[in-house]
Protein backbone atom coordinates (compact mmCIF):
# COMPACT_ATOMS: atom_id res chain seq x y z
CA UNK A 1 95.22 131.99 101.94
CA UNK A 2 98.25 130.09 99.78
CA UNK A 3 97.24 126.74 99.16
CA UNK A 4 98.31 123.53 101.22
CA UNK A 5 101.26 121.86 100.83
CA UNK A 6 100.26 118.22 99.60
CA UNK A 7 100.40 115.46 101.73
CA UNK A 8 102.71 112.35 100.84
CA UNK A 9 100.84 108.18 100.55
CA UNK A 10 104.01 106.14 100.88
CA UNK A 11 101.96 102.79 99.96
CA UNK A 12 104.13 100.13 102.18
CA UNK A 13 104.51 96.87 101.49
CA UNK A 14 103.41 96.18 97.75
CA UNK A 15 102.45 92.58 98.32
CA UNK A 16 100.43 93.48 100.90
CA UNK A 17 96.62 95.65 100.85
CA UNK A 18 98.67 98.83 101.15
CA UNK A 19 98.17 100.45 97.65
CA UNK A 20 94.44 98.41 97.25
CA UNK A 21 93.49 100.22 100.32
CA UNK A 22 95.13 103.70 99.35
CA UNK A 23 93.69 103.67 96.03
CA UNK A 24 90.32 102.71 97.21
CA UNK A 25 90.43 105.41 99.60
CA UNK A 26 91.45 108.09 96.98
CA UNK A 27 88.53 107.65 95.31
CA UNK A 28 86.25 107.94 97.93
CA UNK A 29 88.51 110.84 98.96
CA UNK A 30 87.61 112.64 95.44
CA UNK A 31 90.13 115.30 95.15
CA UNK A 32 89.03 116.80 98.24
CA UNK A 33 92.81 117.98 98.61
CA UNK A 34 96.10 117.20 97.10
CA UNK A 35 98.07 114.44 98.04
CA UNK A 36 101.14 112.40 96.11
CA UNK A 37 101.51 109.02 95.94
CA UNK A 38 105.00 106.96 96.68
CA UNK A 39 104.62 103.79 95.09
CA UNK A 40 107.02 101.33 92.56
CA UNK A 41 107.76 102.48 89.50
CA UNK A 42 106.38 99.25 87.87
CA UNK A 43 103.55 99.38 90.29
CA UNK A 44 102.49 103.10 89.93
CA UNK A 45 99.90 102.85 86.95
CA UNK A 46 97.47 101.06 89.10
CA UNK A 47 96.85 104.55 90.28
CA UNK A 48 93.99 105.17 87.97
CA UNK A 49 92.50 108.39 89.65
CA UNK A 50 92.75 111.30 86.86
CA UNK A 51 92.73 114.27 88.49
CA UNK A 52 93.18 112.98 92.08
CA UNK A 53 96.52 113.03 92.55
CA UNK A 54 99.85 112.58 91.44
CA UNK A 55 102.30 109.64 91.63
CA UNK A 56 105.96 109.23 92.43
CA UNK A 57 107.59 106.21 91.31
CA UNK A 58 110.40 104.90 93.23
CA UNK A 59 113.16 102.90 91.21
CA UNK A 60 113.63 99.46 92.87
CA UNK A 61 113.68 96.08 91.90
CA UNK A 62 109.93 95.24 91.99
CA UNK A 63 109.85 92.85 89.18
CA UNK A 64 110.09 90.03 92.16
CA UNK A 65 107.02 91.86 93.83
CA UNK A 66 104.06 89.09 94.06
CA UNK A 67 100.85 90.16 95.62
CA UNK A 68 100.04 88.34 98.70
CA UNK A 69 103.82 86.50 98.90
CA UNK A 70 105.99 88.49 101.58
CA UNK A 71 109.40 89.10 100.40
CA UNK A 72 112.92 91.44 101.15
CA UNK A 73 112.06 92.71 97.49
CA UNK A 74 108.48 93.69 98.21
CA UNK A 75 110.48 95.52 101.74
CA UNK A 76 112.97 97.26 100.32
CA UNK A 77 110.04 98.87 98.12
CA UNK A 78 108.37 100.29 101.23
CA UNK A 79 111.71 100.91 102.87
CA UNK A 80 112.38 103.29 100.09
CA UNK A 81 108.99 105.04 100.12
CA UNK A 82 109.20 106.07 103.58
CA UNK A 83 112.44 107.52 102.85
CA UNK A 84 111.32 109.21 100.08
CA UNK A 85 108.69 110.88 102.43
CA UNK A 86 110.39 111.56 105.05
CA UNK A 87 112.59 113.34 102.63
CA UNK A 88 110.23 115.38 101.14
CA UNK A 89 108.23 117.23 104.09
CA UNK A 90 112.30 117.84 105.35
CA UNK A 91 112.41 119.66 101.82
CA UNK A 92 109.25 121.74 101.88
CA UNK A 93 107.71 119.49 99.50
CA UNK A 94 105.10 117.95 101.69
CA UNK A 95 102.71 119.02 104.88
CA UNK A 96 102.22 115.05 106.29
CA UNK A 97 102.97 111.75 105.73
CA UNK A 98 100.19 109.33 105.65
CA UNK A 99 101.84 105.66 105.61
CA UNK A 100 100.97 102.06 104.43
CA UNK A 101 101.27 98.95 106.64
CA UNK A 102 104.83 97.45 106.54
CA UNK A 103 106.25 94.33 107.88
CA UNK A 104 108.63 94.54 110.50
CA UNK A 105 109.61 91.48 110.14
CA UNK A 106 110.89 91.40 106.47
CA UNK A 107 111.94 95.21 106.94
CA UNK A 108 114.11 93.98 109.55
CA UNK A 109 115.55 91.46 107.43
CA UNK A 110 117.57 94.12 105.44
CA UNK A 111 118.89 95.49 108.00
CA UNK A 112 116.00 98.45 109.14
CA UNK A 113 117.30 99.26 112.66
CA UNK A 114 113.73 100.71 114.06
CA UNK A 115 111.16 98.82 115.67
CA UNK A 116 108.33 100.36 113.34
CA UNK A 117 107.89 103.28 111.24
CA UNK A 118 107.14 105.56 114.67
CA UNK A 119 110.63 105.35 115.19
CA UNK A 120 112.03 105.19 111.78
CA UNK A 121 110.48 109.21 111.25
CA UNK A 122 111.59 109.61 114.45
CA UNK A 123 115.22 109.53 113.30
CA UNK A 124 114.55 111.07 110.24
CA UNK A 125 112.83 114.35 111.80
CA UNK A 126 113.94 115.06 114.90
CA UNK A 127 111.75 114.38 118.58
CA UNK A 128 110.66 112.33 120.42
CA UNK A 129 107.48 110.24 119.64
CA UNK A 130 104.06 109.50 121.59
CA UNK A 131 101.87 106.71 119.46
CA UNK A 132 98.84 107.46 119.57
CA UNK A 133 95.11 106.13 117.87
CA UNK A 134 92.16 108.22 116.66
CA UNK A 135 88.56 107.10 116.55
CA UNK A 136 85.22 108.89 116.69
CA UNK A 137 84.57 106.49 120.10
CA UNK A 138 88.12 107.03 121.58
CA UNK A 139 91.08 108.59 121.70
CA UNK A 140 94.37 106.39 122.80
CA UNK A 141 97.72 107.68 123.33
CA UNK A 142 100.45 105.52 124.57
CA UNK A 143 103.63 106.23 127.48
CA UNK A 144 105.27 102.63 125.73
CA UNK A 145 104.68 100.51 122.50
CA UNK A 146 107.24 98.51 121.17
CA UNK A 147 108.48 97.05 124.21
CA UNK A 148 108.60 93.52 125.68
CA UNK A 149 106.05 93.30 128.15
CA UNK A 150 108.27 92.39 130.87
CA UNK A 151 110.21 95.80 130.58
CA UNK A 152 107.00 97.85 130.61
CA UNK A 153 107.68 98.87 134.33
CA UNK A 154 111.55 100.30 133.62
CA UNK A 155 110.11 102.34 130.70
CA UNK A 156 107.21 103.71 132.81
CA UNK A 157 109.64 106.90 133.68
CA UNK A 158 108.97 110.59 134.86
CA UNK A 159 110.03 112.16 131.09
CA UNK A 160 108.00 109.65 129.07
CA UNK A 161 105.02 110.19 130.96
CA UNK A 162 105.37 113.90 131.32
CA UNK A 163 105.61 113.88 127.49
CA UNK A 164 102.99 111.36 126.99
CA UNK A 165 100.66 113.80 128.74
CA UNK A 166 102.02 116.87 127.09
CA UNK A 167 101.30 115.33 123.67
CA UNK A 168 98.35 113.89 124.18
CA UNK A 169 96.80 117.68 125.08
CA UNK A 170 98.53 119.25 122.29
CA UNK A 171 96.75 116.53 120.24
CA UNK A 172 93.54 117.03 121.01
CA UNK A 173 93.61 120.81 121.47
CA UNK A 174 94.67 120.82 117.46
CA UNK A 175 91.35 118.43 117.16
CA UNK A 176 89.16 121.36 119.28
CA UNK A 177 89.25 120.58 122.68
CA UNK A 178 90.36 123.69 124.53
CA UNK A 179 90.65 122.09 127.95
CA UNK A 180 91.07 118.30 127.46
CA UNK A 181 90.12 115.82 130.48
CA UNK A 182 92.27 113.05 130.00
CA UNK A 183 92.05 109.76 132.14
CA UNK A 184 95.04 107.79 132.79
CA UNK A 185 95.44 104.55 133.02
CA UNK A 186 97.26 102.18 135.86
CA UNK A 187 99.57 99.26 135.19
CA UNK A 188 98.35 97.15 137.59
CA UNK A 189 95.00 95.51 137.83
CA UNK A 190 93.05 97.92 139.66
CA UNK A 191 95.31 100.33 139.77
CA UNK A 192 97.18 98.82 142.21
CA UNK A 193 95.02 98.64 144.78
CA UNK A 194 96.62 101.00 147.11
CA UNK A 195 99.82 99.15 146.63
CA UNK A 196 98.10 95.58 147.43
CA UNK A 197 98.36 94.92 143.85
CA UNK A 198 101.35 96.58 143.13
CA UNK A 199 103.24 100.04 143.94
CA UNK A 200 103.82 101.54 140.52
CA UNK A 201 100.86 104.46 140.67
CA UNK A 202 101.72 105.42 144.15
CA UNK A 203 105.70 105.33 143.77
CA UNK A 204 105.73 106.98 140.61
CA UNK A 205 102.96 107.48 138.39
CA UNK A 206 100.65 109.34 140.63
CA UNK A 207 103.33 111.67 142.03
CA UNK A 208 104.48 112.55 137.96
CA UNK A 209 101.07 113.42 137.50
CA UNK A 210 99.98 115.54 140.13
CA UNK A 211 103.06 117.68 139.13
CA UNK A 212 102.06 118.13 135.27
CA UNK A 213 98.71 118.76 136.42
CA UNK A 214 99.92 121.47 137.88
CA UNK A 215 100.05 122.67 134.20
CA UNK A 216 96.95 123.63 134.03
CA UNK A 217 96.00 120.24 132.69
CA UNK A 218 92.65 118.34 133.46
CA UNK A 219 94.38 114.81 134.66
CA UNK A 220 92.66 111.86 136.21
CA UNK A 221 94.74 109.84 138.86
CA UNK A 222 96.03 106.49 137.64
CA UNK A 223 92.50 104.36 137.31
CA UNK A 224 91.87 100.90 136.66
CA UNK A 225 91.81 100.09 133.04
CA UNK A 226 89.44 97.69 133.06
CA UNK A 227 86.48 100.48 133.62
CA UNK A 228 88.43 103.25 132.49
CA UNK A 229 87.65 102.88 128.86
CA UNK A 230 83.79 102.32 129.02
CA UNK A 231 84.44 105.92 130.75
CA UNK A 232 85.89 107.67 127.64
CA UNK A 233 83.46 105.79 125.44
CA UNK A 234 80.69 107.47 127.68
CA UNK A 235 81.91 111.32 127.61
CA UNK A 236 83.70 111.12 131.12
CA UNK A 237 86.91 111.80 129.43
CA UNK A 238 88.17 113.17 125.87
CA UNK A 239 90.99 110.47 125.85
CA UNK A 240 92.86 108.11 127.76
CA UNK A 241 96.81 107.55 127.88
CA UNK A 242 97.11 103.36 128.34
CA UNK A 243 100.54 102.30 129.81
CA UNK A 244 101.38 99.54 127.24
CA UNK A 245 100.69 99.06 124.02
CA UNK A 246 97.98 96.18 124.21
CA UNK A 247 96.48 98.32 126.86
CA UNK A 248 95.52 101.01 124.49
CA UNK A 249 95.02 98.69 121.23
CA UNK A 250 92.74 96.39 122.30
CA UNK A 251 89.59 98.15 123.51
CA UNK A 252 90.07 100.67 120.63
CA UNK A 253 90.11 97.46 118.16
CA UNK A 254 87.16 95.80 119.76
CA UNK A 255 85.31 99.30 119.23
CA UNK A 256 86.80 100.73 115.87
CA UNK A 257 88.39 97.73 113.80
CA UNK A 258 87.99 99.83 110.22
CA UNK A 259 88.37 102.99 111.07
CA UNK A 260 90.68 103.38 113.74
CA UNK A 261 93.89 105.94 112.75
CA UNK A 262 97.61 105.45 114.25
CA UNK A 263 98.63 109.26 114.86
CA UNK A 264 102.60 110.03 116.17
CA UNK A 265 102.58 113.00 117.95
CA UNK A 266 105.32 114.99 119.19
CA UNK A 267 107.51 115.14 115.57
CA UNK A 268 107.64 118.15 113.44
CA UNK A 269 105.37 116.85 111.11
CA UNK A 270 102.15 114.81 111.03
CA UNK A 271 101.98 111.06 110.18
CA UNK A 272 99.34 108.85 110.36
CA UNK A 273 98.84 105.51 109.07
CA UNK A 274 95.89 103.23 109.05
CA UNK A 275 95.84 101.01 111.88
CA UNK A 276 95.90 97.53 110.53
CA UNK A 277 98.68 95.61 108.84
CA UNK A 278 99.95 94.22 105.76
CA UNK A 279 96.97 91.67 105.84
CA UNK A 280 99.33 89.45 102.74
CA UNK A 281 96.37 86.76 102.99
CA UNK A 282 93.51 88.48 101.46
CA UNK A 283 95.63 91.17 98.99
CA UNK A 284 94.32 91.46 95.71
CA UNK A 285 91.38 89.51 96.30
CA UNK A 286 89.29 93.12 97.30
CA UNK A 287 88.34 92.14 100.25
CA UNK A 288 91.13 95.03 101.97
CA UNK A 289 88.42 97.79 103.69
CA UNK A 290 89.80 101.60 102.80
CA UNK A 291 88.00 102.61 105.68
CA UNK A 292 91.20 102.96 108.30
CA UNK A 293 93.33 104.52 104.97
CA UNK A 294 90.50 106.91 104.43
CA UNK A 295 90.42 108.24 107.78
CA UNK A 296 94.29 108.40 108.41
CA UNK A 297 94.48 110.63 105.13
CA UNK A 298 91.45 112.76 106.91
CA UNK A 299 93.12 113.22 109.85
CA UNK A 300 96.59 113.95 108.55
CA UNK A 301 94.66 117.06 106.64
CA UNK A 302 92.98 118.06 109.91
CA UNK A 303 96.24 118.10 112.03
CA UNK A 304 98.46 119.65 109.85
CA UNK A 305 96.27 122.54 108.47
């Protein structure tokens, strides 16, 4: 068998925990595979892992990089590395992208026209995106994410929860489940309530999914949230798709803090990132936890084998 293709650490934000945590979680990694390194130019020799992997500086302006102080500098730094990424796996040159928390905000300030970095390698690759979140207790995938809460309904269509659905299987048959049972989640409290609480699952939701389950797929009805996820967590399910972002994010939080893995499906290529942010208020005083970077690096190997 040829050997992998490495996969490319982007290291976000450099005034926030992203290249602590990545470093941290190269050496617990321990060569295990080869992976590359984006980072700063000025910035790259905190790499200290002989033998573990190899880094690419970036040229850019990081002299007005301070650890812990957000800044268009410290952006335009992570900006870059994602390009350079993206870039590469386009090229040949890598198999995955595993990516470091960025700020929106700041990116934003420059002039980055995507909501987050789902969207960003969106643009770059080619597809359509599902987000999606690993953990050994559940498995989240996502029909919206980075919408305002009161347009959640109009983006509740037939294609993006079709594709939600189709991803989410393809997902977790590449993780070993031939047959995946996958409960779905309503928008309404109680699913609606046979439209007493609103008509959303029996108007649209239930009728897309009785017609992908016709697939072949193993699909729950549209089922109240609030139970839905103690479900999964207790082997009823092997994930669930949540209809909004905080839907999804915060039982898998409450359960899997550290560890928990953002996953885009439906692209080309695999990314994954750790699911936690810059975190600017305790970088460089090691208290950043690898754990989340660890497990996004293990995953992006075990996808995109």
């Amino acid at each position: 068998m040829s050997k992998p293709l490495p996969i490319a650490i982007p290291c976000g934000d450099p005034a926030g925990v992203g290249p602590e945590v990545v470093e941290a979680a190269l050496k617990e990694l321990d060569g295990k595979f080869e992976v590359v390194v984006i980072s700063e130019k000025s910035m790259a020799a905190q790499f200290d892992i002989p033998g573990v992997c190899e880094v690419i500086p970036v040229p850019s302006g990081a002299e007005e990089v301070v650890t812990g102080e957000p800044s268009e500098s410290a952006a335009r730094v992570a900006w870059e590395c994602m390009e350079h990424a993206a870039k590469g796996c386009l090229e040949g040159k890598y198999r995955a992208v595993v990516t470091g928390p960025v700020s929106k905000y700041w990116l934003q300030r420059l002039g980055y026209p995507y909501p987050g970095q789902t969207e960003f390698f969106a643009a770059r690759w080619g597809g359509v995106p599902t987000m999606a979140f690993y953990s050994e207790t559940l498995k989240v995938s996502l029909v919206t994410w980075h919408v305002p809460f009161r347009e959640v309904p109009e983006h509740l269509t037939e294609a993006n929860l079709k594709r939600a659905i189709r991803n989410t299987v393809d997902w977790l048959q590449r993780l070993g489940v031939d047959l995946p049972r996958i409960g779905i989640c309503g928008l309404n409290p109680h699913a609606g309530e046979n439209g007493l609480l609103g008509s959303e699952e029996q108007d649209v939701l239930n009728l897309v999914i009785q017609s992908v389950r016709g697939e072949g797929f193993s699909l729950s009805d549209c089922l109240p949230a609030d139970t839905l996820f103690y479900r999964h967590s207790q082997g009823d399910f092997d994930a669930v798709i949540a209809m909004y972002h905080d839907q999804g994010l915060a039982p898998l939080k409450l359960v899997a803090f550290h560890d928990a893995v953002n996953v885009t499906l439906g692209l080309p290529y695999i990314r994954t990132s750790p699911d936690h942010g810059t975190a600017y208020e305790i970088a460089g005083r090691g208290k950043a936890k690898p754990g989340s970077m660890l497990s996004a690096i293990l995953l992006a190997d075990r996808l995109s084998r």
